[in-house]
Protein backbone atom coordinates (compact mmCIF):
# COMPACT_ATOMS: atom_id res chain seq x y z
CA UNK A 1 113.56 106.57 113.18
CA UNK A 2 111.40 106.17 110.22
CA UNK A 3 112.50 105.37 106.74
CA UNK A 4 109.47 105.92 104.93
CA UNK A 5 109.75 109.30 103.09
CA UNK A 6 107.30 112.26 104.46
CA UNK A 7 105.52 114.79 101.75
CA UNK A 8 107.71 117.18 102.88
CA UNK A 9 110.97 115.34 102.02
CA UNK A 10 112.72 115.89 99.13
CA UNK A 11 110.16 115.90 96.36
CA UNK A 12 109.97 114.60 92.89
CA UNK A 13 111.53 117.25 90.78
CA UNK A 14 111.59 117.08 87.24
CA UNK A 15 114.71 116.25 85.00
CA UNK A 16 116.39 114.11 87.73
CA UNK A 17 117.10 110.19 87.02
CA UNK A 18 116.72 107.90 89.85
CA UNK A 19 117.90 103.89 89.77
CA UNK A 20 116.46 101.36 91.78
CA UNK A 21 118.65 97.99 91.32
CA UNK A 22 117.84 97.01 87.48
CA UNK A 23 115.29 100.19 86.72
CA UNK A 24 115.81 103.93 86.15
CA UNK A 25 113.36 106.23 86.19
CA UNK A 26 113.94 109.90 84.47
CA UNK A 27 111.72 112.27 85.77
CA UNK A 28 112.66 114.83 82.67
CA UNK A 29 110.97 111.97 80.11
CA UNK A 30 109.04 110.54 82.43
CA UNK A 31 110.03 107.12 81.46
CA UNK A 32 111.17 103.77 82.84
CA UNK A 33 114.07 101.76 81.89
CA UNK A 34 114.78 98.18 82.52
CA UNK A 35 115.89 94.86 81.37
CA UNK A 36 116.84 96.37 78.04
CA UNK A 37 112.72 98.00 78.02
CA UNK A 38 111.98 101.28 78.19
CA UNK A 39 108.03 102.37 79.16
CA UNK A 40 106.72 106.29 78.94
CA UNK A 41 104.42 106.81 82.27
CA UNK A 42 102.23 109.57 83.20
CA UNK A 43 103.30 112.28 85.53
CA UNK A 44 100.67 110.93 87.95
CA UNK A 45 101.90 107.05 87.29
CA UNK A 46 105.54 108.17 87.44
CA UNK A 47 104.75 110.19 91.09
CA UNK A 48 102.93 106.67 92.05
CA UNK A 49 106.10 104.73 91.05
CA UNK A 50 108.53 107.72 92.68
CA UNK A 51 106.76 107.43 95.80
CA UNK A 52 106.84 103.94 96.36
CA UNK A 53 110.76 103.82 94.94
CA UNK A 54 111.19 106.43 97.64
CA UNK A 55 109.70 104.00 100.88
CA UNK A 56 112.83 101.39 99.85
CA UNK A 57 110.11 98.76 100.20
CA UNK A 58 108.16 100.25 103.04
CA UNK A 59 104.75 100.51 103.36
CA UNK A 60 102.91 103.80 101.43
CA UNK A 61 99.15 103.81 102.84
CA UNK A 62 97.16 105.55 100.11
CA UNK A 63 96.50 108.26 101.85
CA UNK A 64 99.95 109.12 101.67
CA UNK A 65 99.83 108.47 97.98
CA UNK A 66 96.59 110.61 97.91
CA UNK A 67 98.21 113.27 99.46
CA UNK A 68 101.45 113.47 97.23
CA UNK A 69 99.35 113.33 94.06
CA UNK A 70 97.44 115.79 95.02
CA UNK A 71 98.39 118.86 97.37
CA UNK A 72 95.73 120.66 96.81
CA UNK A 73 92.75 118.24 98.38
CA UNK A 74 90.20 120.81 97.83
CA UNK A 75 90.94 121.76 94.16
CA UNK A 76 91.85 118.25 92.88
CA UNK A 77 89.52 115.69 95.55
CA UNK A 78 90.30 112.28 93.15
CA UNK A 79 87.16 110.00 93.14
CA UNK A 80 87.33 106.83 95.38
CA UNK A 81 89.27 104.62 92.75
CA UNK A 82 91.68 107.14 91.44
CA UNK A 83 94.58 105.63 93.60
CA UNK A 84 94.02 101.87 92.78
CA UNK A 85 93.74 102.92 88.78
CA UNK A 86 97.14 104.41 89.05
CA UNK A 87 98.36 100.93 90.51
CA UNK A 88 96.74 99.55 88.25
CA UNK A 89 97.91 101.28 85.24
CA UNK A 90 101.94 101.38 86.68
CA UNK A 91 101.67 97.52 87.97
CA UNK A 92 100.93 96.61 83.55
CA UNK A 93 103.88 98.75 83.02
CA UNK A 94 106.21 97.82 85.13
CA UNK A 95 105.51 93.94 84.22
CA UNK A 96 108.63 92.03 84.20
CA UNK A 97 111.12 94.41 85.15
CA UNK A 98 111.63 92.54 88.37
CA UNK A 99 109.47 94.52 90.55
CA UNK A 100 105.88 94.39 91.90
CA UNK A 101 103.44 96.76 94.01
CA UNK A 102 101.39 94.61 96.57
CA UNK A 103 98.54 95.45 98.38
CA UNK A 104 99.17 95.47 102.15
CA UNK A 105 95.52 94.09 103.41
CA UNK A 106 94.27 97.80 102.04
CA UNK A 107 96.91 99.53 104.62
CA UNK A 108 98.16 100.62 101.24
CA UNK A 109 100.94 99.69 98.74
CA UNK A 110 104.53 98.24 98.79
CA UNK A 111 107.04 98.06 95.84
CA UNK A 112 108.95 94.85 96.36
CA UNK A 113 111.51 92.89 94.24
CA UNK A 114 110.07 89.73 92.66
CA UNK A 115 112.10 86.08 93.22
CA UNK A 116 114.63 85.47 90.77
């Protein structure tokens, strides 16, 4: 069965607090906490981050990401480099917390622990 979470799973819902290992991530404040750090996000950066938490270090093609981000295709259409901003933007602010996102060969995006 697959692990990866659907868009119909149990969404994001604001005012919950979810840990992964060494960070927690408070939907209410919509920051991050680790290593003693705390960083505010954007809803949109903390739905990026929430969404890859969710796949437990599975694959999240950007599509998917797309999708979750925004329901509405036809209202909110992002441009072409929307997605990869919001990496962007989460990967500075999540810098040395002991996480990463990679790049799968463009099948999308992973959120993996770094070496110790």
């Amino acid at each position: 069965m697959d692990e990866r979470p659907s868009i119909g799973s149990p969404k994001w819902k604001e005012g919950k607090s979810v840990g992964i290992e060494r960070m927690d991530m408070n939907s209410k404040t919509l920051d991050v906490h680790f290593n003693g750090r705390s960083e505010h996000l954007t809803k949109k950066e903390f739905q990026v981050l929430w969404l890859l938490n969710r796949a437990n270090g599975g694959l999240v093609d950007r599509g998917e990401i797309e999708q979750f981000l925004y329901e509405d295709a036809d209202k909110d259409s992002p441009l072409s480099n929307t997605i990869e901003a919001f990496i962007s933007r989460v990967r500075k602010k999540i810098e040395g917390s002991g996480f990463v996102i990679t790049n799968m060969d463009e099948l999308g995006y992973k959120l993996e622990k770094t070496i110790a």
